[in-house]
C-alpha atoms as a PDB file:
ATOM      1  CA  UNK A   1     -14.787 -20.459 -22.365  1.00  0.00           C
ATOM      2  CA  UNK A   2     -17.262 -18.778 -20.078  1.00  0.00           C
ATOM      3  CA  UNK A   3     -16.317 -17.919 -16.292  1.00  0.00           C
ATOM      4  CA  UNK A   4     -18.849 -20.538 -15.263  1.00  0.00           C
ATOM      5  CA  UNK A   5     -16.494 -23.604 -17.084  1.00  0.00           C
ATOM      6  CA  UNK A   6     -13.458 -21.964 -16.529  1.00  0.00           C
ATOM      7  CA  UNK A   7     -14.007 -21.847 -12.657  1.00  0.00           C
ATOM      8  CA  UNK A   8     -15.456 -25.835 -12.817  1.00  0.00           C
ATOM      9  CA  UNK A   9     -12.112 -26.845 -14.525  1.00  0.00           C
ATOM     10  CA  UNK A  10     -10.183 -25.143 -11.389  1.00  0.00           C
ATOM     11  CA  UNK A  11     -12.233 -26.364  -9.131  1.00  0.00           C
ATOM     12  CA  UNK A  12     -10.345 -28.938  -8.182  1.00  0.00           C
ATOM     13  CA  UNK A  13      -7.245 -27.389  -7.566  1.00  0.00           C
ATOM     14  CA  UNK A  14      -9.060 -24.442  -5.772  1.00  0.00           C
ATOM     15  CA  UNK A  15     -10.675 -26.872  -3.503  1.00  0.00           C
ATOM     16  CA  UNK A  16      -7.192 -28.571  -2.598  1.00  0.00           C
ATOM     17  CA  UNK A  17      -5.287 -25.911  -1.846  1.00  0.00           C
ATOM     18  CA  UNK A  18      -8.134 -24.763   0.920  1.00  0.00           C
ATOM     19  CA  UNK A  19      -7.979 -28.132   2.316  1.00  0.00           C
ATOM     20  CA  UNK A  20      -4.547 -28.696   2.702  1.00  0.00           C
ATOM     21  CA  UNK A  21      -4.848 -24.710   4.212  1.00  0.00           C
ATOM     22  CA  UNK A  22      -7.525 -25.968   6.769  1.00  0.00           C
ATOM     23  CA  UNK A  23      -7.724 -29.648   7.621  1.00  0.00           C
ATOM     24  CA  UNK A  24     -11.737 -29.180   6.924  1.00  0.00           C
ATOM     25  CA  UNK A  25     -13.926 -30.784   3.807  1.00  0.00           C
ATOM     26  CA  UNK A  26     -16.737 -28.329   4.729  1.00  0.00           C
ATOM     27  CA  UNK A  27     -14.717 -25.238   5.529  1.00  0.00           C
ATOM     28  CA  UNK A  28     -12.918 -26.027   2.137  1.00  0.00           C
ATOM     29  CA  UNK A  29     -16.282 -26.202   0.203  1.00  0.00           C
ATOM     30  CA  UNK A  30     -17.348 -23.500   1.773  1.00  0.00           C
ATOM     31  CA  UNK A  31     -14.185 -21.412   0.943  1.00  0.00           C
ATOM     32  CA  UNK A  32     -14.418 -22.002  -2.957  1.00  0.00           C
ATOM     33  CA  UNK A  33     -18.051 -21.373  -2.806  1.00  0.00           C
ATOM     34  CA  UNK A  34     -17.236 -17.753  -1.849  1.00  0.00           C
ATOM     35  CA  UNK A  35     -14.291 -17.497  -4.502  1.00  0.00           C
ATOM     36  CA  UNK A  36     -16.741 -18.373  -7.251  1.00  0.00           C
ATOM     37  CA  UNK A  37     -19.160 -15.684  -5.789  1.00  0.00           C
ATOM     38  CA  UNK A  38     -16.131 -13.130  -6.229  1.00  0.00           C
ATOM     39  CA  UNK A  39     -15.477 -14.811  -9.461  1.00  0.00           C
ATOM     40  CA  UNK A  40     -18.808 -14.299 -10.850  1.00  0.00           C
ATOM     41  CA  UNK A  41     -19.146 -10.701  -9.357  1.00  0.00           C
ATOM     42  CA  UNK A  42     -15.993  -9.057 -10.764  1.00  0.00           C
ATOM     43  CA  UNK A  43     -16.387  -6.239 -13.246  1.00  0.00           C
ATOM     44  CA  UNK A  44     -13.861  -7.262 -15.507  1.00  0.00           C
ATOM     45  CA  UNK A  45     -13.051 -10.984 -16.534  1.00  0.00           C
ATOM     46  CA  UNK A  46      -9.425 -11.328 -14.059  1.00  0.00           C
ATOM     47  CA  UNK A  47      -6.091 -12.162 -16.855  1.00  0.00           C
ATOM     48  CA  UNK A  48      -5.464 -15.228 -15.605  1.00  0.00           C
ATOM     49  CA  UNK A  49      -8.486 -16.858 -13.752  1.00  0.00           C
ATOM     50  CA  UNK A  50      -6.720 -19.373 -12.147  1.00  0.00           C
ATOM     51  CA  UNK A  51      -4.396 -17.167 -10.604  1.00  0.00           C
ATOM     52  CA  UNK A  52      -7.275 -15.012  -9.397  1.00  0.00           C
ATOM     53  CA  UNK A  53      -9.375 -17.345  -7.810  1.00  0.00           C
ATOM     54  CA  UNK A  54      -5.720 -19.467  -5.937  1.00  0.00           C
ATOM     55  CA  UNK A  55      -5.269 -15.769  -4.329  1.00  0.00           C
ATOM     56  CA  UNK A  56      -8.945 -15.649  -3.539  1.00  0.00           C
ATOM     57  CA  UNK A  57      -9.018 -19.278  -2.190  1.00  0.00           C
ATOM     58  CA  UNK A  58      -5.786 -18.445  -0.418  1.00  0.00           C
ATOM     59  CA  UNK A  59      -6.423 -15.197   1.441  1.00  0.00           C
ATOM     60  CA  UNK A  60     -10.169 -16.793   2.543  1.00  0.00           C
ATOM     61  CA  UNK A  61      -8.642 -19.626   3.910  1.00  0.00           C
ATOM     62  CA  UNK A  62      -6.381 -17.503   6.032  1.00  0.00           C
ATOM     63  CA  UNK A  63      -8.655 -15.904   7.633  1.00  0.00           C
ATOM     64  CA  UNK A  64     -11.091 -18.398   8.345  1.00  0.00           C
ATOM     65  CA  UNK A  65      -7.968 -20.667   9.594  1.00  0.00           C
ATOM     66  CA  UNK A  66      -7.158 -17.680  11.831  1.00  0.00           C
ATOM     67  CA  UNK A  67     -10.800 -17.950  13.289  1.00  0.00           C
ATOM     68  CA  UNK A  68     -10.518 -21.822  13.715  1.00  0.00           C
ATOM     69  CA  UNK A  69      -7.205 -21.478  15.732  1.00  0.00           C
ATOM     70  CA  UNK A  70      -9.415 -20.141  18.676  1.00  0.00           C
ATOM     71  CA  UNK A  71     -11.919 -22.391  18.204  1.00  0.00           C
ATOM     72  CA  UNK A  72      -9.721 -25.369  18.158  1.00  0.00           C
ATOM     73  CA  UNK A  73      -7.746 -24.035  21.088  1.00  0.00           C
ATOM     74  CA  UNK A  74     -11.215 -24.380  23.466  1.00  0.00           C
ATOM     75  CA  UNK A  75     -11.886 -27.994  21.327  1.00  0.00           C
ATOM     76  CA  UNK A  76     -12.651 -30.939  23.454  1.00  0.00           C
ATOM     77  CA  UNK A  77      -9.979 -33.817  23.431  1.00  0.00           C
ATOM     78  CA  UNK A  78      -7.617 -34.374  20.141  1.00  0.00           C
ATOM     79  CA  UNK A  79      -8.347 -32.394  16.946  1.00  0.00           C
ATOM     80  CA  UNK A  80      -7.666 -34.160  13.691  1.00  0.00           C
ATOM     81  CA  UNK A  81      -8.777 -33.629  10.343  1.00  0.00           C
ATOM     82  CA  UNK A  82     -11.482 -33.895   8.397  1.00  0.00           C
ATOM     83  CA  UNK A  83     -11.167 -37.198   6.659  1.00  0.00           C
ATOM     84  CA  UNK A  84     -10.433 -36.949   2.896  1.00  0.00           C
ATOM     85  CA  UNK A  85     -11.946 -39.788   0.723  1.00  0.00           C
ATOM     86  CA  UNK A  86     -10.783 -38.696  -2.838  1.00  0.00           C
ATOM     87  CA  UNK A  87      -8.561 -35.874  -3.382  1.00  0.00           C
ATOM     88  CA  UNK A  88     -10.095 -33.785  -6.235  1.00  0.00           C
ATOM     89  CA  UNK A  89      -6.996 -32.390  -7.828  1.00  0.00           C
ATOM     90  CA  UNK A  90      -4.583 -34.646  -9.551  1.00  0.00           C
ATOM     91  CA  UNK A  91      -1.340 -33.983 -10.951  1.00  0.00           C
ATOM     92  CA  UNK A  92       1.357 -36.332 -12.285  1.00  0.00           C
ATOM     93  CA  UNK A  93       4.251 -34.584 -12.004  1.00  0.00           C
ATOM     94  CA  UNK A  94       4.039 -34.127  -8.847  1.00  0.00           C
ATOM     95  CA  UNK A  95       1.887 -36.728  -7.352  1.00  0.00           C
ATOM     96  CA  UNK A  96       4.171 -37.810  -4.911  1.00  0.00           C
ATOM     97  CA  UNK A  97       4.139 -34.300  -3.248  1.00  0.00           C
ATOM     98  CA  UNK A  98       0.283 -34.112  -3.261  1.00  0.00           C
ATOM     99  CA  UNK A  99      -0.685 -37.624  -1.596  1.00  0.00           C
ATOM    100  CA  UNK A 100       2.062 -36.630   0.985  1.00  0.00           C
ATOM    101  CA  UNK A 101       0.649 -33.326   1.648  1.00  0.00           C
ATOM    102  CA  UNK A 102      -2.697 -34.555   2.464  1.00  0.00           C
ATOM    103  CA  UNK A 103      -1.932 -37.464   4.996  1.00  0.00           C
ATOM    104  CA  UNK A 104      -3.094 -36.847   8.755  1.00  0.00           C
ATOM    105  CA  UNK A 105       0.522 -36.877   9.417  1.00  0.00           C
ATOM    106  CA  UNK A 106       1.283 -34.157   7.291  1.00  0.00           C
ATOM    107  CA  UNK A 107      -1.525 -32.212   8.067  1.00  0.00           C
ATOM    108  CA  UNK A 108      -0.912 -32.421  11.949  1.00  0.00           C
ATOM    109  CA  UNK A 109       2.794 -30.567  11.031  1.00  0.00           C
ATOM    110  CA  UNK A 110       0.927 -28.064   9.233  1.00  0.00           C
ATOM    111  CA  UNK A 111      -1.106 -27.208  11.863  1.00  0.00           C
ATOM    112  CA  UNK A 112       2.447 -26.649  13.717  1.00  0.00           C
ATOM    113  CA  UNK A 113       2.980 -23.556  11.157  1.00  0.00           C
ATOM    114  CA  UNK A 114       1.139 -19.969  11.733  1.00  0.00           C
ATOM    115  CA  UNK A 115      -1.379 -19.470   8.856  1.00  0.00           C
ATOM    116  CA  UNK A 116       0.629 -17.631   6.670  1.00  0.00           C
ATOM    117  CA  UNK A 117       3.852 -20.063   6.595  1.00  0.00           C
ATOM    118  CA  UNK A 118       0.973 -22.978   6.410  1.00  0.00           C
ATOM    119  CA  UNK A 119      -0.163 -21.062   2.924  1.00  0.00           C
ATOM    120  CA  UNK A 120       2.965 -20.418   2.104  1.00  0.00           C
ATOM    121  CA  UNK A 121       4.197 -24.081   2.448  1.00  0.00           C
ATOM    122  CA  UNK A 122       1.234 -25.316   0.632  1.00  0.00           C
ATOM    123  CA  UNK A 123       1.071 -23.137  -2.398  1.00  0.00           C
ATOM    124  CA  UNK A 124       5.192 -23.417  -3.054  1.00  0.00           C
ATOM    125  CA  UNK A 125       6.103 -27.112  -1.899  1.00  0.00           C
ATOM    126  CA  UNK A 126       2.520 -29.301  -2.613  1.00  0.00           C
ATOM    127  CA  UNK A 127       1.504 -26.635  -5.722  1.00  0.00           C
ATOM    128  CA  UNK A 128       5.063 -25.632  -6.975  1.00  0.00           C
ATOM    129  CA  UNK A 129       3.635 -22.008  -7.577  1.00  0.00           C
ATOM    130  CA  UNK A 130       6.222 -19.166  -8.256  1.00  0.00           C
ATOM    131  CA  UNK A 131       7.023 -17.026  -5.826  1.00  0.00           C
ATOM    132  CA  UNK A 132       5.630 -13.990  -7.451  1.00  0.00           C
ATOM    133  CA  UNK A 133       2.155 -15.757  -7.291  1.00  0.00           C
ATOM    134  CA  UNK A 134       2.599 -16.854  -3.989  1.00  0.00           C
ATOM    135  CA  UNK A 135       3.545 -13.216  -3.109  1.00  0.00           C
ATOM    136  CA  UNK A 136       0.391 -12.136  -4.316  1.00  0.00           C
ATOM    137  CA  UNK A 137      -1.770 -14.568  -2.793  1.00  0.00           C
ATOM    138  CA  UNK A 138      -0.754 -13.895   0.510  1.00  0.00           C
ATOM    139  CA  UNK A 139      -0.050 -10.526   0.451  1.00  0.00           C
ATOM    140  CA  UNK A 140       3.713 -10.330   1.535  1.00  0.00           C
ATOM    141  CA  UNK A 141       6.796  -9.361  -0.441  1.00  0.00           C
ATOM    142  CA  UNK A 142       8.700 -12.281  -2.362  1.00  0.00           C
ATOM    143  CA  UNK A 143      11.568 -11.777   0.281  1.00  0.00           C
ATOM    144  CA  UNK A 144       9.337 -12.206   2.679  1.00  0.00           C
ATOM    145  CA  UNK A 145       7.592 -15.230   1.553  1.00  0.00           C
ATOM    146  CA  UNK A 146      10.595 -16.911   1.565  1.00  0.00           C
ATOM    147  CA  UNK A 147      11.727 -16.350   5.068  1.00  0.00           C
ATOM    148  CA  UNK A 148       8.327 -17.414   5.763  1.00  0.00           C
ATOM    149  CA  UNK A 149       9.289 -20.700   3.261  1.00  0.00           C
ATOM    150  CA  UNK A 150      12.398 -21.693   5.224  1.00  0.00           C
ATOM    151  CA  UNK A 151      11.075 -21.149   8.746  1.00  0.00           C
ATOM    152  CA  UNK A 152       7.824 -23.886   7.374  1.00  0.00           C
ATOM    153  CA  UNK A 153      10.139 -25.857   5.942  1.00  0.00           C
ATOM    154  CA  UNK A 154      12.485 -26.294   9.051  1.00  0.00           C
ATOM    155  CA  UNK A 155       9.064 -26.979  11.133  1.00  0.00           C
ATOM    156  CA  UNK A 156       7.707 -29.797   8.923  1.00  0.00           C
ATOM    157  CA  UNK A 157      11.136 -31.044   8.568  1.00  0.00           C
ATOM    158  CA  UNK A 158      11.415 -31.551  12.566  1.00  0.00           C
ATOM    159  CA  UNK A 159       8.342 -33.753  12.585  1.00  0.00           C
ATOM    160  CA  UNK A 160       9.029 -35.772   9.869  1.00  0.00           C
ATOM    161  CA  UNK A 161       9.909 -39.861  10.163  1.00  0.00           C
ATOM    162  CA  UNK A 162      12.915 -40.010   8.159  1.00  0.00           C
ATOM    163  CA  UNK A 163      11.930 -43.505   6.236  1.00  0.00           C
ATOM    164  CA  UNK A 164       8.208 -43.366   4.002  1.00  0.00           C
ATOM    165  CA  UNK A 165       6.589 -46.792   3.487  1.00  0.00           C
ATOM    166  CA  UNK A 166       5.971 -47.213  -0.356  1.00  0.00           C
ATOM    167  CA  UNK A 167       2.694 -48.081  -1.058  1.00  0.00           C
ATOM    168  CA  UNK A 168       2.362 -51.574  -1.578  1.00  0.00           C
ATOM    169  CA  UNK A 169       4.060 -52.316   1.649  1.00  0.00           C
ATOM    170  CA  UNK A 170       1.099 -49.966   3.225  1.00  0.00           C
ATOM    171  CA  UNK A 171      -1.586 -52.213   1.221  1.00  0.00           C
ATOM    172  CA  UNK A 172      -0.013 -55.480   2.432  1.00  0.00           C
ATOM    173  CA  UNK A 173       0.256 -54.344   6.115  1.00  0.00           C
ATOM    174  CA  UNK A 174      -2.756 -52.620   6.170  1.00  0.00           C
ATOM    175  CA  UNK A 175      -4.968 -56.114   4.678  1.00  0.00           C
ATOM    176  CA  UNK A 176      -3.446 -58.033   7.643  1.00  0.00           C
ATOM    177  CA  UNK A 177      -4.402 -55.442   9.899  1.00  0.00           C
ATOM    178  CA  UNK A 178      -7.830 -55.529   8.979  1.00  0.00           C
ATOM    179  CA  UNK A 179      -7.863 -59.278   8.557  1.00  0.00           C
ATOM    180  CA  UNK A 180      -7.324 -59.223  12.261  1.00  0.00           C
ATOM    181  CA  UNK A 181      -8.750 -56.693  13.481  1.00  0.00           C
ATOM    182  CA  UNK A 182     -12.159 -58.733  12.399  1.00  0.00           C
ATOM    183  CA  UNK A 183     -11.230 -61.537  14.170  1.00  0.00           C
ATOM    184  CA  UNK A 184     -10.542 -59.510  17.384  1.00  0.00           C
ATOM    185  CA  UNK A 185      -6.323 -61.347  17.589  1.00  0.00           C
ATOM    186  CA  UNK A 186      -5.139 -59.175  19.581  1.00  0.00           C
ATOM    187  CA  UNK A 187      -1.982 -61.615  18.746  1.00  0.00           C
ATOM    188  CA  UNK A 188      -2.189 -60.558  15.353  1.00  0.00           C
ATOM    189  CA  UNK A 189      -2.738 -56.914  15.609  1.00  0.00           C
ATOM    190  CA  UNK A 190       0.051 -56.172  18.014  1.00  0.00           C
ATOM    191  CA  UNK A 191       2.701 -58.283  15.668  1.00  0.00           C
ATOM    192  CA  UNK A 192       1.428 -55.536  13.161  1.00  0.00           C
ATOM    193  CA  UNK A 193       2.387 -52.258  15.316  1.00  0.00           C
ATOM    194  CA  UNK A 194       5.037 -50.539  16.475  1.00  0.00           C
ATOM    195  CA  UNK A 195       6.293 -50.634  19.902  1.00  0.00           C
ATOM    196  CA  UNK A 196       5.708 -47.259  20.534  1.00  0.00           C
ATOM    197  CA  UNK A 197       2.193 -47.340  18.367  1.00  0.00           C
ATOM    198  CA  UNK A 198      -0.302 -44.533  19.441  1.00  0.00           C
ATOM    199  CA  UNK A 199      -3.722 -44.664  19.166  1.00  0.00           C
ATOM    200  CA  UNK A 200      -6.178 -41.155  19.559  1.00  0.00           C
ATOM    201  CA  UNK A 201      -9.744 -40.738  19.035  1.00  0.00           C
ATOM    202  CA  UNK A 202     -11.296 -37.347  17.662  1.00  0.00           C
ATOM    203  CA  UNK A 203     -15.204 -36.545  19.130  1.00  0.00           C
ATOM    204  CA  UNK A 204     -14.705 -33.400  20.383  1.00  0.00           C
ATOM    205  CA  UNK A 205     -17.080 -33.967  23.113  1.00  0.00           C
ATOM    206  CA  UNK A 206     -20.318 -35.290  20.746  1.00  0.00           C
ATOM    207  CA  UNK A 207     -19.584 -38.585  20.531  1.00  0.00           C
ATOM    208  CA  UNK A 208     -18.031 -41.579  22.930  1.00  0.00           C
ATOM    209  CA  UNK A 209     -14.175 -42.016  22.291  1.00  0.00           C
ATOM    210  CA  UNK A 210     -13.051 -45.611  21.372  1.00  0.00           C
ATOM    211  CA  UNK A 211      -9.710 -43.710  23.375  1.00  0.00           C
ATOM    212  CA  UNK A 212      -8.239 -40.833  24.179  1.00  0.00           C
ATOM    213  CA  UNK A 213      -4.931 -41.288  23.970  1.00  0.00           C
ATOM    214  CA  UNK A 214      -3.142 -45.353  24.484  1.00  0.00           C
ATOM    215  CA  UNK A 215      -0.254 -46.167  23.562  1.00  0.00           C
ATOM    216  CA  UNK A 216       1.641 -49.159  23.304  1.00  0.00           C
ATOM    217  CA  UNK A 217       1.805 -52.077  21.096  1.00  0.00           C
ATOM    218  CA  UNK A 218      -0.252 -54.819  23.457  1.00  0.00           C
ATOM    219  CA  UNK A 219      -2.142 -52.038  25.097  1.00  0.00           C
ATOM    220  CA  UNK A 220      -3.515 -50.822  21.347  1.00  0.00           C
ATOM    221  CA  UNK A 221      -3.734 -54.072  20.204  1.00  0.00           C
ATOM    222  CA  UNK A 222      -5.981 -54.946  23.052  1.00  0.00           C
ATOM    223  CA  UNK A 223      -8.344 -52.174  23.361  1.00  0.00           C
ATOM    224  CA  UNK A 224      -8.941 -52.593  19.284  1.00  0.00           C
ATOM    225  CA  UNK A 225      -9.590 -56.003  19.790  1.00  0.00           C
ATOM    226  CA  UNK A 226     -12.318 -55.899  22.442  1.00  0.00           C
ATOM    227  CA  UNK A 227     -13.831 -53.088  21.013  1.00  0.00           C
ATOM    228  CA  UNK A 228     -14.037 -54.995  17.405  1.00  0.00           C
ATOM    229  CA  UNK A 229     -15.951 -57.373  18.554  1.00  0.00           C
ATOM    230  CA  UNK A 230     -18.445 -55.584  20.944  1.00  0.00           C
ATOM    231  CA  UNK A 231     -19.407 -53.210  18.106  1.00  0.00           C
ATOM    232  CA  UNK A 232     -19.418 -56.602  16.020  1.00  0.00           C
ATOM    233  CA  UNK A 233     -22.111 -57.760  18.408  1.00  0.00           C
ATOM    234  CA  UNK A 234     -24.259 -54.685  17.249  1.00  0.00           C
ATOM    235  CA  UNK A 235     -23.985 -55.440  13.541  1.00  0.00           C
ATOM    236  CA  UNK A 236     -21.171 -52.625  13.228  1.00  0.00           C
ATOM    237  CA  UNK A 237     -18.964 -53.333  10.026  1.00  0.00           C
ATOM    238  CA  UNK A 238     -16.630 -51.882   8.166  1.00  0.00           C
ATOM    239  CA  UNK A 239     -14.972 -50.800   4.524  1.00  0.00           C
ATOM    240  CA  UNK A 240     -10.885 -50.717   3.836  1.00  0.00           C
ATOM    241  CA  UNK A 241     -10.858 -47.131   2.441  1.00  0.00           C
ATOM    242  CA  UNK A 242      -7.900 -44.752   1.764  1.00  0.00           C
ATOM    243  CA  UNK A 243      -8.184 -41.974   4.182  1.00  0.00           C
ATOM    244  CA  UNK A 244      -6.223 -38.699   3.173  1.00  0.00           C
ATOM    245  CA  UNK A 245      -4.143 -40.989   0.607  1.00  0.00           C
ATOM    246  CA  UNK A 246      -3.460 -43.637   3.888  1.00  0.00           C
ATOM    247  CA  UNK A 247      -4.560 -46.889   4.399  1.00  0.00           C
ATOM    248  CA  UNK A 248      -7.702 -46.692   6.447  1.00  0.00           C
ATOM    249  CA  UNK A 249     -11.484 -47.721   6.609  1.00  0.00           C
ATOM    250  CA  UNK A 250     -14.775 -46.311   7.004  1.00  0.00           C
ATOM    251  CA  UNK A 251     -17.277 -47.706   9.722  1.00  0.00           C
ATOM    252  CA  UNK A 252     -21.076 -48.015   9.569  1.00  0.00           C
ATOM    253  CA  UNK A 253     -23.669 -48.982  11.802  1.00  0.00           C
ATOM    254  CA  UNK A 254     -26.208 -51.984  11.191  1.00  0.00           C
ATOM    255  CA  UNK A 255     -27.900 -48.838   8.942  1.00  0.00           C
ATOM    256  CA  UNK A 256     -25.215 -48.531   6.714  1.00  0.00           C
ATOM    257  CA  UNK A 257     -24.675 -44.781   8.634  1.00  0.00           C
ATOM    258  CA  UNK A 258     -20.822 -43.819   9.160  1.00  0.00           C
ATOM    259  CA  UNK A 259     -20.103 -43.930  12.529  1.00  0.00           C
ATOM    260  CA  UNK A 260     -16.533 -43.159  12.196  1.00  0.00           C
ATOM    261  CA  UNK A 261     -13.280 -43.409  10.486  1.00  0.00           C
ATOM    262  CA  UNK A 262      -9.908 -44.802  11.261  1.00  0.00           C
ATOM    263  CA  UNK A 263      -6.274 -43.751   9.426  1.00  0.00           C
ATOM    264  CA  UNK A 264      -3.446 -45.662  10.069  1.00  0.00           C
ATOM    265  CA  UNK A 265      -0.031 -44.074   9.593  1.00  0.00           C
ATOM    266  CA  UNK A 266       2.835 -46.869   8.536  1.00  0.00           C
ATOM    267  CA  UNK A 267       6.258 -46.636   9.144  1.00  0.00           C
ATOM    268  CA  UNK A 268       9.184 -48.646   8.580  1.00  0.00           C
ATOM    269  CA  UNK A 269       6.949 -51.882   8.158  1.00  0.00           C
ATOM    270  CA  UNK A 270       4.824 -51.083  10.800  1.00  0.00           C
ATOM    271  CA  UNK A 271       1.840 -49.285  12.047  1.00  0.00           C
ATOM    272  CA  UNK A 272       2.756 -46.271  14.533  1.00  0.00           C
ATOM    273  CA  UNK A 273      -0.476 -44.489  14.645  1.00  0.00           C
ATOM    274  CA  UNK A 274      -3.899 -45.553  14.248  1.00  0.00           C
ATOM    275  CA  UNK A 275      -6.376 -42.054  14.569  1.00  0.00           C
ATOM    276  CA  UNK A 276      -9.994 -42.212  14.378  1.00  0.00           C
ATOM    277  CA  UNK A 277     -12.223 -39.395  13.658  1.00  0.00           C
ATOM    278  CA  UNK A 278     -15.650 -39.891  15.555  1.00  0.00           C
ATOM    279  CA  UNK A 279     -16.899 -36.610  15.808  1.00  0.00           C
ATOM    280  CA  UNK A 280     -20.414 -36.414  13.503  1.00  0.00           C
ATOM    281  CA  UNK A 281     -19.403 -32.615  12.136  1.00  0.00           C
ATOM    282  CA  UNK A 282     -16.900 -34.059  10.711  1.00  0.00           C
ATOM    283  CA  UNK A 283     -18.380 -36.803   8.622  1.00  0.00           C
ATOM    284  CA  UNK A 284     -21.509 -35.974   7.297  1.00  0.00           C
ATOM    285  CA  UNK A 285     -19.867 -35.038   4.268  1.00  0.00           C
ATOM    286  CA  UNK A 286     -19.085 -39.018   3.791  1.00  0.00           C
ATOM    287  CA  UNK A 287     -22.987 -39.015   4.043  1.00  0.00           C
ATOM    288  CA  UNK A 288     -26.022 -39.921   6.613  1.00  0.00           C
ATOM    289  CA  UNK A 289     -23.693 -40.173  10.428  1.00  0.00           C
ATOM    290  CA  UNK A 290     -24.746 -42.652  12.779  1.00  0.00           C
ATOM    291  CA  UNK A 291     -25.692 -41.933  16.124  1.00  0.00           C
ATOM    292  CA  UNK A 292     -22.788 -43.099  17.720  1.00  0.00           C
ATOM    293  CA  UNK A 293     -24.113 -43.027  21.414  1.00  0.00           C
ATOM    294  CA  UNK A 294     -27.146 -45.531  21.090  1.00  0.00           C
ATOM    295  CA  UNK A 295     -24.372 -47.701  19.349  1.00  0.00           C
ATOM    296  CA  UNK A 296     -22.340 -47.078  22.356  1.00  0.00           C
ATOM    297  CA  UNK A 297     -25.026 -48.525  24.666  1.00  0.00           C
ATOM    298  CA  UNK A 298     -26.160 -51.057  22.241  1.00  0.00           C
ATOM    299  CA  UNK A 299     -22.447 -52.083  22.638  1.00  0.00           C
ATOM    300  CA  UNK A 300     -22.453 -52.047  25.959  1.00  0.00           C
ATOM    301  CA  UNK A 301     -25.716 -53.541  26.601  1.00  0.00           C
ATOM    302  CA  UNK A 302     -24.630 -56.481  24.446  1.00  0.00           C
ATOM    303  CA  UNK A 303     -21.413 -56.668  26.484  1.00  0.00           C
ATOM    304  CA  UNK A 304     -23.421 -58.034  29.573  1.00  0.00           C
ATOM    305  CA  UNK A 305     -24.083 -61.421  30.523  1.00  0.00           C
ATOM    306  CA  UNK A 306     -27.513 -62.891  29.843  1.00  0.00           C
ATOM    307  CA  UNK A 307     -29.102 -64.273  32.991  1.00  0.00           C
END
């Protein structure tokens, strides 16, 4: 097998691991890109490729984490995310592990851990590499990879809800959900979320914010109404679609352009987070991005009375 196969057939995994690392589609493209550049330039073929290019991946995405962590420290309003469509890399035995690993939820902990107990984390506990790989990925001892194991561990395990919703009760909720959020029943949506449901909105300062931050059963349930039916006014629909492994849907204007996304998080037979991602760097890799201000005063415009 030539180095040009062998690094398509880890693609996949290559690409998932940077994600997970980062919380960005494009950073994560870009990432492998450079890998297969290092790939391709080595002198002599590397024993085992795909340990190779996971260290390669790995150290890349550290850095380049390490550079977003300023950035996103000066970033306007909520950071979430890049949304996920389709998750690459599949593997049965431990597919539980990976669609966990790549909800907002879970990637919101991660970004809780410093870069190299995020790596860590990710390449032991979603990947189930040894520690000797993971040693040399990073660049730290075995003993200290797993002090930097337990301390991730203990972090995630803080912010996690102690009770998963399997996924047919997600489906179910998630189709009534929708169902009303299309009428606008605010009746109906707020029978479907939690009391203490939280709803935040990701532009980052380029586009209008459906919210900032409300929370609230009737106050969520209220502002999503309203808001589904102005943009419904304007032709604005939208697909169910799994985002990052979650219930969710994509939203288009009356161009079939995505103006943004929404991920709900369920819990205990109920919705306790809805998060939309609005910001247009962060969804052109879903394809052509709507300009979500002239639907914002379409919306608007359309809200007034005639006279």
């Amino acid at each position: 097998m030539g180095r040009t196969e062998e690094f398509q057939g880890l693609r996949p995994l290559l690409f998932s691991i940077a994600y997970r690392i980062l919380g960005s589609v494009v950073e994560a493209e870009d990432v492998v890109q450079e890998a297969w550049l290092r790939f391709e330039a080595s002198a002599t073929p590397p024993r085992s490729p795909k340990a190779f290019l996971s260290a390669v991946v790995t150290r890349l995405s550290i850095d380049v984490l390490r550079s977003a962590r300023v950035r996103r420290e000066e970033y306007v309003g909520q950071w979430l995310p890049e949304p996920l469509i389709d998750d690459p890399y599949e593997d049965p035995a431990r597919s539980a592990e990976l669609a966990d690993s790549v909800s907002v939820a879970a990637l919101l902990l991660l970004e809780r851990l410093s870069p190299l107990e995020r790596a860590v984390f990710v390449l032991r506990e979603v990947f189930a590499f040894g520690f000797p790989e993971v040693a040399v990925a990073v660049g730290r001892s075995e003993s200290a990879c797993r002090q930097l194991l337990v301390r991730a561990r203990r972090h995630m395990a803080e912010g996690r809800p102690r009770f998963a919703a399997d996924r047919r009760e997600r489906e179910e909720l998630a189709s009534g959900f929708f169902d009303a959020l299309r009428e606008g029943d605010v009746a109906g949506l707020q029978k479907l979320l939690a009391a203490d449901v939280t709803m935040v909105g990701d532009g980052g300062g380029k586009a209008p914010q459906l919210a900032r931050a409300v929370s609230g059963a009737q106050n969520v349930a209220r502002v999503l109404a309203t808001a589904a039916v102005l943009v419904a006014r304007v032709d604005v629909t939208f697909e169910p679609h799994e985002i990052n492994g979650q219930p969710g849907a994509i939203f288009r204007d009356r161009d079939g352009r995505v103006l943004h996304t929404m991920a709900l998080d369920v819990l205990d037979g109920r919705i306790r987070a809805v998060r939309l991602v609005v910001n247009p760097d962060k969804l052109g890799h879903l394809g052509p991005v709507a300009d979500a201000w002239a639907v914002d005063r379409a919306a608007r415009r359309a809200r007034r009375p005639s006279r």
